[in-house]
PDB file of N, CA and C in Angstrom:
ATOM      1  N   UNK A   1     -94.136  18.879-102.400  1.00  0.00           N
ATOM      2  CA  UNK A   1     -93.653  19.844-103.355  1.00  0.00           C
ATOM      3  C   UNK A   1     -94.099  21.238-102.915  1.00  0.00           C
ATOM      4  N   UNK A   2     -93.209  22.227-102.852  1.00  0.00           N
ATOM      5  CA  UNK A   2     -93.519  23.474-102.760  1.00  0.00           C
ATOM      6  C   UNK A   2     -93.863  24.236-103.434  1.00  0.00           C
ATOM      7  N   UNK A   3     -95.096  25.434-103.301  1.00  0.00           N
ATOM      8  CA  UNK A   3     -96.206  25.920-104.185  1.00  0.00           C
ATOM      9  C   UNK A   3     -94.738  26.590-105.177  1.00  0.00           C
ATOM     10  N   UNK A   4     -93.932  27.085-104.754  1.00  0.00           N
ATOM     11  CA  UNK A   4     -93.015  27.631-106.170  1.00  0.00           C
ATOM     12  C   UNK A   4     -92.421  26.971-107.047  1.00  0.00           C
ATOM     13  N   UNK A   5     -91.825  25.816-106.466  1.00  0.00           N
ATOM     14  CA  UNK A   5     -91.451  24.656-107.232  1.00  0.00           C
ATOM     15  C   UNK A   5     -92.726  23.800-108.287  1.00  0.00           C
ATOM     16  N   UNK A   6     -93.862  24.234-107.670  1.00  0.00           N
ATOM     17  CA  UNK A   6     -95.077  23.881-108.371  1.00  0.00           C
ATOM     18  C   UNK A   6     -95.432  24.468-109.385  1.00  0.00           C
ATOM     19  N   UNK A   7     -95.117  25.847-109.244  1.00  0.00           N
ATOM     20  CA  UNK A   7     -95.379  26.540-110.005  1.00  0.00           C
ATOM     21  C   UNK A   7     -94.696  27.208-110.999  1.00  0.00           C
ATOM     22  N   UNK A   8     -93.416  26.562-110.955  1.00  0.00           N
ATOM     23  CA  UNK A   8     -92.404  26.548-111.771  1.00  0.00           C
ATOM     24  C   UNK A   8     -92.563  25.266-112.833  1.00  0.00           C
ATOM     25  N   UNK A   9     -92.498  24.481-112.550  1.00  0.00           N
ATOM     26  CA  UNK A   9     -92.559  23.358-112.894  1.00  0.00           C
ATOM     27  C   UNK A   9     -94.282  23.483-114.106  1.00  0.00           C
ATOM     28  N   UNK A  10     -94.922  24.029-114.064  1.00  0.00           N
ATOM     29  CA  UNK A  10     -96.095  23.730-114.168  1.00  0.00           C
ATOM     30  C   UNK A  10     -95.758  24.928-115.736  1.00  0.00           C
ATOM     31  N   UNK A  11     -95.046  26.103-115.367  1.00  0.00           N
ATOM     32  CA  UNK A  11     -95.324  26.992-116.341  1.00  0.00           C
ATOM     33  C   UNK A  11     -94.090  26.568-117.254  1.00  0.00           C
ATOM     34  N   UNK A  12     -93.064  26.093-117.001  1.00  0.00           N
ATOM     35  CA  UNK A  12     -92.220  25.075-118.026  1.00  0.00           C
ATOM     36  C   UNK A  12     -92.931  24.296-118.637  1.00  0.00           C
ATOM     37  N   UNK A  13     -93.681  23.855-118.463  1.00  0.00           N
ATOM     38  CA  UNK A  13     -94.342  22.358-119.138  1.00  0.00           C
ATOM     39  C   UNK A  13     -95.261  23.260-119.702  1.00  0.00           C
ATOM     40  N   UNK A  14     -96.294  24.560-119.269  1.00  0.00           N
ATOM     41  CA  UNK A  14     -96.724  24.988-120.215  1.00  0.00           C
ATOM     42  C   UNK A  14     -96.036  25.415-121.180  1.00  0.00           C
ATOM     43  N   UNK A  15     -94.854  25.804-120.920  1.00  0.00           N
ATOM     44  CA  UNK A  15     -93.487  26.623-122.215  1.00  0.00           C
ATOM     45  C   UNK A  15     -93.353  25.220-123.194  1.00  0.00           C
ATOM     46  N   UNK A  16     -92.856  24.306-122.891  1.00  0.00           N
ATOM     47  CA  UNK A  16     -93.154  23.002-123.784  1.00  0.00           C
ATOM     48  C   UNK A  16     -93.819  22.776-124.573  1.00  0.00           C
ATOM     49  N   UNK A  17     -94.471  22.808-123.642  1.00  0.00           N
ATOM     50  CA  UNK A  17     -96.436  22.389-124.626  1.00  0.00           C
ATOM     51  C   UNK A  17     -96.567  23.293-126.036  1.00  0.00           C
ATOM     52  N   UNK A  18     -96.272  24.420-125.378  1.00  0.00           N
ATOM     53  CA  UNK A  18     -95.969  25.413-126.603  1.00  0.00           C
ATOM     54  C   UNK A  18     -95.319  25.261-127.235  1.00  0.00           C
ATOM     55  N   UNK A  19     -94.253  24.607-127.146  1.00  0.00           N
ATOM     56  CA  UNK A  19     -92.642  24.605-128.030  1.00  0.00           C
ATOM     57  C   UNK A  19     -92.709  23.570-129.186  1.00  0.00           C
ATOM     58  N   UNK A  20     -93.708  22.940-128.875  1.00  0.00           N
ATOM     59  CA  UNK A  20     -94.045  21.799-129.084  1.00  0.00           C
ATOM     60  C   UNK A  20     -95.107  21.112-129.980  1.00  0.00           C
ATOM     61  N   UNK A  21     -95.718  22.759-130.198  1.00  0.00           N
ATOM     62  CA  UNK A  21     -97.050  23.031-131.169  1.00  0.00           C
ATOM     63  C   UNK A  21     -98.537  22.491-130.711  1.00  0.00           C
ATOM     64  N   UNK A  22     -98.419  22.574-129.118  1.00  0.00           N
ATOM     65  CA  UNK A  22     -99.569  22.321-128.422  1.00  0.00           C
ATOM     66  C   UNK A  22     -99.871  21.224-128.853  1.00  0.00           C
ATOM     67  N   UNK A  23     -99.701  20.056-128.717  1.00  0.00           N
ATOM     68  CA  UNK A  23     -99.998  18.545-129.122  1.00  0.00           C
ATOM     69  C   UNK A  23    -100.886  17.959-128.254  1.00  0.00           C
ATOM     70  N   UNK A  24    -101.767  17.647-128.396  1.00  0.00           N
ATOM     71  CA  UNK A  24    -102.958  16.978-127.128  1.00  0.00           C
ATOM     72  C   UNK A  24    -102.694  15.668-126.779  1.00  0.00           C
ATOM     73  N   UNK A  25    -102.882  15.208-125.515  1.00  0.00           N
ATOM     74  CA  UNK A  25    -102.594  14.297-124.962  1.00  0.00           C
ATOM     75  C   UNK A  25    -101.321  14.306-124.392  1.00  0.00           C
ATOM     76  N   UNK A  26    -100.342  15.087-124.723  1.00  0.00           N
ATOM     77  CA  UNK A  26     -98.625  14.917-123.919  1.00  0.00           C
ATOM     78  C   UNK A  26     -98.310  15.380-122.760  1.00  0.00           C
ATOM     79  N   UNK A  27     -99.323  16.201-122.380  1.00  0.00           N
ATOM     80  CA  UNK A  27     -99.015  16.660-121.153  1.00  0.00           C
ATOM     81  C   UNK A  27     -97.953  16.181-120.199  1.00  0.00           C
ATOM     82  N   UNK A  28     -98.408  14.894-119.673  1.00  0.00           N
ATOM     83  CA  UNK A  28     -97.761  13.968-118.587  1.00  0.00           C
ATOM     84  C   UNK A  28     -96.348  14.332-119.195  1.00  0.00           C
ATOM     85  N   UNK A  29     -95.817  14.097-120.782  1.00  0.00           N
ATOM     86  CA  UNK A  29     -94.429  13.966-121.115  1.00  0.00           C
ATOM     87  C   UNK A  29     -93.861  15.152-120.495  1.00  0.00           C
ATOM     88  N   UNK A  30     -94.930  16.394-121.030  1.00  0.00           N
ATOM     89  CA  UNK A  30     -94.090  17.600-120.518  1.00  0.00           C
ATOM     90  C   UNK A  30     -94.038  18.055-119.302  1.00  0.00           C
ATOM     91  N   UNK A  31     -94.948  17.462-118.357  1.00  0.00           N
ATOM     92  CA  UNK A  31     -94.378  17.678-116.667  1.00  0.00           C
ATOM     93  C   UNK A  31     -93.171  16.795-116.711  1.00  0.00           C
ATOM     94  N   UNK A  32     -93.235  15.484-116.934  1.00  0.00           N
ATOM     95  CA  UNK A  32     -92.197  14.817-116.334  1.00  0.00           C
ATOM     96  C   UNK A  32     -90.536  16.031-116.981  1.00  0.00           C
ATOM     97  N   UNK A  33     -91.268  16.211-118.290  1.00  0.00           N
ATOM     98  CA  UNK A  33     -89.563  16.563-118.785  1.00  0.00           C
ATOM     99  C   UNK A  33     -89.171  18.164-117.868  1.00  0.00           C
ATOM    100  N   UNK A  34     -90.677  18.980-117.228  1.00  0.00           N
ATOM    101  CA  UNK A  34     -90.417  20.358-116.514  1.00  0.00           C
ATOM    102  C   UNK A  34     -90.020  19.549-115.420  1.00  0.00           C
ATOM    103  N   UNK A  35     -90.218  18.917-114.903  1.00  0.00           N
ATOM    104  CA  UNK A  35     -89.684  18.303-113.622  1.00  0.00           C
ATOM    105  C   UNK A  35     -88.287  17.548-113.313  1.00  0.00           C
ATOM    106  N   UNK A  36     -88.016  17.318-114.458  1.00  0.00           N
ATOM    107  CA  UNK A  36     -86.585  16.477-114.753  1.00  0.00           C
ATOM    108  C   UNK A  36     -85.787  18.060-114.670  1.00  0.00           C
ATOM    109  N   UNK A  37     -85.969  18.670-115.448  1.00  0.00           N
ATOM    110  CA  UNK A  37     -85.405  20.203-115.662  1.00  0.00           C
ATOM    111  C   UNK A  37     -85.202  20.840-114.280  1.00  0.00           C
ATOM    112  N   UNK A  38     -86.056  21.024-113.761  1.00  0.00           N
ATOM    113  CA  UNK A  38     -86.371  21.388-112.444  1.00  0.00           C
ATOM    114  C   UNK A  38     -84.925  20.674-111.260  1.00  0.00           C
ATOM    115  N   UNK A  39     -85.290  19.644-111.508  1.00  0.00           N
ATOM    116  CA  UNK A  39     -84.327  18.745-110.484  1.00  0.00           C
ATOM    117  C   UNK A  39     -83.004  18.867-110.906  1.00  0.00           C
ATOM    118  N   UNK A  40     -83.118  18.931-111.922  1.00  0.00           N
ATOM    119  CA  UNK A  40     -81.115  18.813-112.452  1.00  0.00           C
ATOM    120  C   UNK A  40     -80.839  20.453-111.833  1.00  0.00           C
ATOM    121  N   UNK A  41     -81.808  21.518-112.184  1.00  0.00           N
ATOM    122  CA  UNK A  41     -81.687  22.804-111.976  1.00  0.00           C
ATOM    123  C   UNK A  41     -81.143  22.988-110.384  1.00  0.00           C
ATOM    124  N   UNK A  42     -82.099  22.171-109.475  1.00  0.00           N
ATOM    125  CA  UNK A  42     -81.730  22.002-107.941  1.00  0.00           C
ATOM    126  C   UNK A  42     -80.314  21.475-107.236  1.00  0.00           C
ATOM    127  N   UNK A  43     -80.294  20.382-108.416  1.00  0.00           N
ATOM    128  CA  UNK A  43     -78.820  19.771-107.694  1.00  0.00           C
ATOM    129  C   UNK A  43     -77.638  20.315-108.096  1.00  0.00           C
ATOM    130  N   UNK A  44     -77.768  21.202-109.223  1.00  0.00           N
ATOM    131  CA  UNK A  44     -76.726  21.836-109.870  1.00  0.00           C
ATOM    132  C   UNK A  44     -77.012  23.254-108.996  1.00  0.00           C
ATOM    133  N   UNK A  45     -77.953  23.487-108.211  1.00  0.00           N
ATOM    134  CA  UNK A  45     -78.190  25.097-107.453  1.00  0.00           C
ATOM    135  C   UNK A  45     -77.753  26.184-108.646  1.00  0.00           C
ATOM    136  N   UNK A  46     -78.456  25.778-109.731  1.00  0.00           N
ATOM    137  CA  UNK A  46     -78.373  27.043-110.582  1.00  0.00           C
ATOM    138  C   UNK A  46     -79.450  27.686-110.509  1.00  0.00           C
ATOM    139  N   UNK A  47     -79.342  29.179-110.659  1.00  0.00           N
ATOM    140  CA  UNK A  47     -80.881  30.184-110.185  1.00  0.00           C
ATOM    141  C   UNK A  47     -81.666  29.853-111.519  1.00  0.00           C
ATOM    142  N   UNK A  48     -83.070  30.467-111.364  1.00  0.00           N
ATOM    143  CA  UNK A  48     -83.698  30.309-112.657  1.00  0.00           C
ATOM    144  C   UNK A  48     -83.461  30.911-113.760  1.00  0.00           C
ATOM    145  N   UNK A  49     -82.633  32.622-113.272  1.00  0.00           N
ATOM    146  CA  UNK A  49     -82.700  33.182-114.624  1.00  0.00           C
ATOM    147  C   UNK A  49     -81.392  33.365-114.754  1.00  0.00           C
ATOM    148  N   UNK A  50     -80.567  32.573-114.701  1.00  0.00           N
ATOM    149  CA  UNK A  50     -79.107  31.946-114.872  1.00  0.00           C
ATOM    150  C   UNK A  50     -77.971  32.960-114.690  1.00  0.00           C
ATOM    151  N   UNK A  51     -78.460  33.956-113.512  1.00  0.00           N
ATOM    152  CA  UNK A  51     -77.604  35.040-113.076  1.00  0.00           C
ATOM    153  C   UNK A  51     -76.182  34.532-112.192  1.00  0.00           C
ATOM    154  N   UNK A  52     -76.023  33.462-111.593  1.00  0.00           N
ATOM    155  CA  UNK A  52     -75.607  32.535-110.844  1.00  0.00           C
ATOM    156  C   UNK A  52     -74.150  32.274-111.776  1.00  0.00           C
ATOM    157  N   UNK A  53     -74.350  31.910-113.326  1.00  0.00           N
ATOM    158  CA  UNK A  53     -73.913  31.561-114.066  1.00  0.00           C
ATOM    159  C   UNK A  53     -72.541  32.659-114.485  1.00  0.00           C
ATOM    160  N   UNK A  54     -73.397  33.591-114.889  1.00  0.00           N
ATOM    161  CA  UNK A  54     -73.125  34.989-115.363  1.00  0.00           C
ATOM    162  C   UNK A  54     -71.867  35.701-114.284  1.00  0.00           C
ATOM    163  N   UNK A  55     -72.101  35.574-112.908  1.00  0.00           N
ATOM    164  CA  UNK A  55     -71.665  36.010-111.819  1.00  0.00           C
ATOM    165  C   UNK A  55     -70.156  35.387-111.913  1.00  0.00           C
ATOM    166  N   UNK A  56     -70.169  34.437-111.612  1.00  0.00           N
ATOM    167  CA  UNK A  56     -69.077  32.800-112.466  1.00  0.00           C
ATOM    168  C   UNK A  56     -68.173  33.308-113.456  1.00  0.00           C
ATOM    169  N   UNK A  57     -69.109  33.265-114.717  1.00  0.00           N
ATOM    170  CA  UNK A  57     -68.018  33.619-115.394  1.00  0.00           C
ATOM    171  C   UNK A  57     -67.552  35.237-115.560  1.00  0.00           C
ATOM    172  N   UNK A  58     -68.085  36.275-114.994  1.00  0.00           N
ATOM    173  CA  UNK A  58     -67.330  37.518-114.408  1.00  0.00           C
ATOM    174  C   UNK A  58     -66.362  37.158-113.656  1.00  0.00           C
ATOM    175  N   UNK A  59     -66.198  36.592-112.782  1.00  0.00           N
ATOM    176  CA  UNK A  59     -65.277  36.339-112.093  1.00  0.00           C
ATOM    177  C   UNK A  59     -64.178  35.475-112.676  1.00  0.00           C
ATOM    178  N   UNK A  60     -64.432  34.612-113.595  1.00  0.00           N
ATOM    179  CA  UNK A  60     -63.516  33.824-114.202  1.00  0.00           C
ATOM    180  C   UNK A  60     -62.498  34.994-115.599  1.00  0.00           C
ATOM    181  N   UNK A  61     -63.788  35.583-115.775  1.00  0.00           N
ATOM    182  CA  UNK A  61     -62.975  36.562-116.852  1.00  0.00           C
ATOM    183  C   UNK A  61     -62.334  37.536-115.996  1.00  0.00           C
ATOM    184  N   UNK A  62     -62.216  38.254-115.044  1.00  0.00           N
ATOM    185  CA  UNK A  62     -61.779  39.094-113.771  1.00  0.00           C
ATOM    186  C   UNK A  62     -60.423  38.476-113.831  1.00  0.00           C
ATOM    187  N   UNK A  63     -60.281  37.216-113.527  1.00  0.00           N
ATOM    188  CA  UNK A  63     -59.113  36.918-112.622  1.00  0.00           C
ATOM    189  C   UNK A  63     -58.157  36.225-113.961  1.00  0.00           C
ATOM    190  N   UNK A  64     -59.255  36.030-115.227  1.00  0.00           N
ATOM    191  CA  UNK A  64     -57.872  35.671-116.445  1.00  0.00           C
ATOM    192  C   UNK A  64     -57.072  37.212-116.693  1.00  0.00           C
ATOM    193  N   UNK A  65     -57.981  38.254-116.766  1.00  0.00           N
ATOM    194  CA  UNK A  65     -57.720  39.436-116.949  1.00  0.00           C
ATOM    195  C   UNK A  65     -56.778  39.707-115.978  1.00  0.00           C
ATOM    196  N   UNK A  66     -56.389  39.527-114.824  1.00  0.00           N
ATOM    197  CA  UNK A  66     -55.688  40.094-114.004  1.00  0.00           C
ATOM    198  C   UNK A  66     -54.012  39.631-113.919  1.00  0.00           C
ATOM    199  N   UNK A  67     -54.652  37.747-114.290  1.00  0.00           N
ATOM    200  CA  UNK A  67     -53.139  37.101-114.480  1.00  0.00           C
ATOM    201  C   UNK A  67     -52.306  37.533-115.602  1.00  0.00           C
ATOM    202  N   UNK A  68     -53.410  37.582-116.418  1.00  0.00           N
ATOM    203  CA  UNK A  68     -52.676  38.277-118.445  1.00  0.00           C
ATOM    204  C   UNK A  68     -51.776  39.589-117.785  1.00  0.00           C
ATOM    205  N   UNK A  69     -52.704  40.478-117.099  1.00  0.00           N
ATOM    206  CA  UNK A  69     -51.459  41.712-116.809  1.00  0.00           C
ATOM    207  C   UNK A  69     -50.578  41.751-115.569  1.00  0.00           C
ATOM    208  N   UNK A  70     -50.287  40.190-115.134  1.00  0.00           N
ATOM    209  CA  UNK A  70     -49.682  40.352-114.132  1.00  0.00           C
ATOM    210  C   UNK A  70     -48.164  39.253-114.661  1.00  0.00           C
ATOM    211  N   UNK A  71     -48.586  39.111-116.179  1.00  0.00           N
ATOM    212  CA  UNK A  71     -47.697  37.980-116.805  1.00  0.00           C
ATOM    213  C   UNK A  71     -46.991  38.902-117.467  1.00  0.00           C
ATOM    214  N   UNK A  72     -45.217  38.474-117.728  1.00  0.00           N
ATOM    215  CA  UNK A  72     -44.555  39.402-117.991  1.00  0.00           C
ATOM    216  C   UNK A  72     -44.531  39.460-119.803  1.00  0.00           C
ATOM    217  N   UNK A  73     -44.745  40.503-120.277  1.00  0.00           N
ATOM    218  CA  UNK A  73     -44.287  40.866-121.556  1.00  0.00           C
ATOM    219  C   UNK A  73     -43.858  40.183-122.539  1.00  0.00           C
ATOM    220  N   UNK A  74     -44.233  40.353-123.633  1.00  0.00           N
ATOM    221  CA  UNK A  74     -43.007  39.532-124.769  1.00  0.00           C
ATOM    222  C   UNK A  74     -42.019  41.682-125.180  1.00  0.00           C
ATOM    223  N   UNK A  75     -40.899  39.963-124.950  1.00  0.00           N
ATOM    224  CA  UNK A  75     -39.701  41.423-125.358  1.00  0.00           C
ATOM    225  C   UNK A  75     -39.186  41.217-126.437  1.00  0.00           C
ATOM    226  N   UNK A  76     -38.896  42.549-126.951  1.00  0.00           N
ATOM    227  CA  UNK A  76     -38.194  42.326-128.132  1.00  0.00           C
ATOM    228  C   UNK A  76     -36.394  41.886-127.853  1.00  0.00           C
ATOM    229  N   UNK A  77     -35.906  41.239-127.743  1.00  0.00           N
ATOM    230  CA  UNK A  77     -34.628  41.604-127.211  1.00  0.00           C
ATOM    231  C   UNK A  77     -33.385  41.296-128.763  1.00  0.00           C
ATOM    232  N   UNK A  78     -33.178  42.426-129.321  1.00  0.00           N
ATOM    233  CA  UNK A  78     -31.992  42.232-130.419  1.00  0.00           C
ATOM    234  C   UNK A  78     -31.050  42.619-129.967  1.00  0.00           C
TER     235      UNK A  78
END
């Protein structure tokens, strides 16, 4: 394991712990669950502070925006 991945992993599970009302003894639950987090985070290659995401859907809103004004009009035709 790599010291960032370590250390990621480590300050999630402290965020838990917290979330969680500091409960003694759970620890182990909350690495495994920062580490489960962690891994889905890896295989999905999403960044940590979910800019990745953001980038995505700019671009998804970009290119609806572009088709909407590249789609023709409603006409009135009487």
């Amino acid at each position: 394991m790599t010291d960032e991945r370590f250390e990621w992993i480590s300050k999630r599970a402290y965020a838990i712990w917290e979330a969680t009302g500091r409960p003694w003894g759970c620890s182990h639950l909350h690495w495994e669950q920062a580490a489960a987090e962690r891994e889905i985070m890896e295989r999905t290659r999403a960044s940590t502070d979910g800019e990745d995401v953001l980038i995505r859907l700019r671009r998804k809103v970009a290119t609806l925006e572009a088709e909407n004004d590249a789609s023709p009009k409603d006409r009135n035709v009487g």
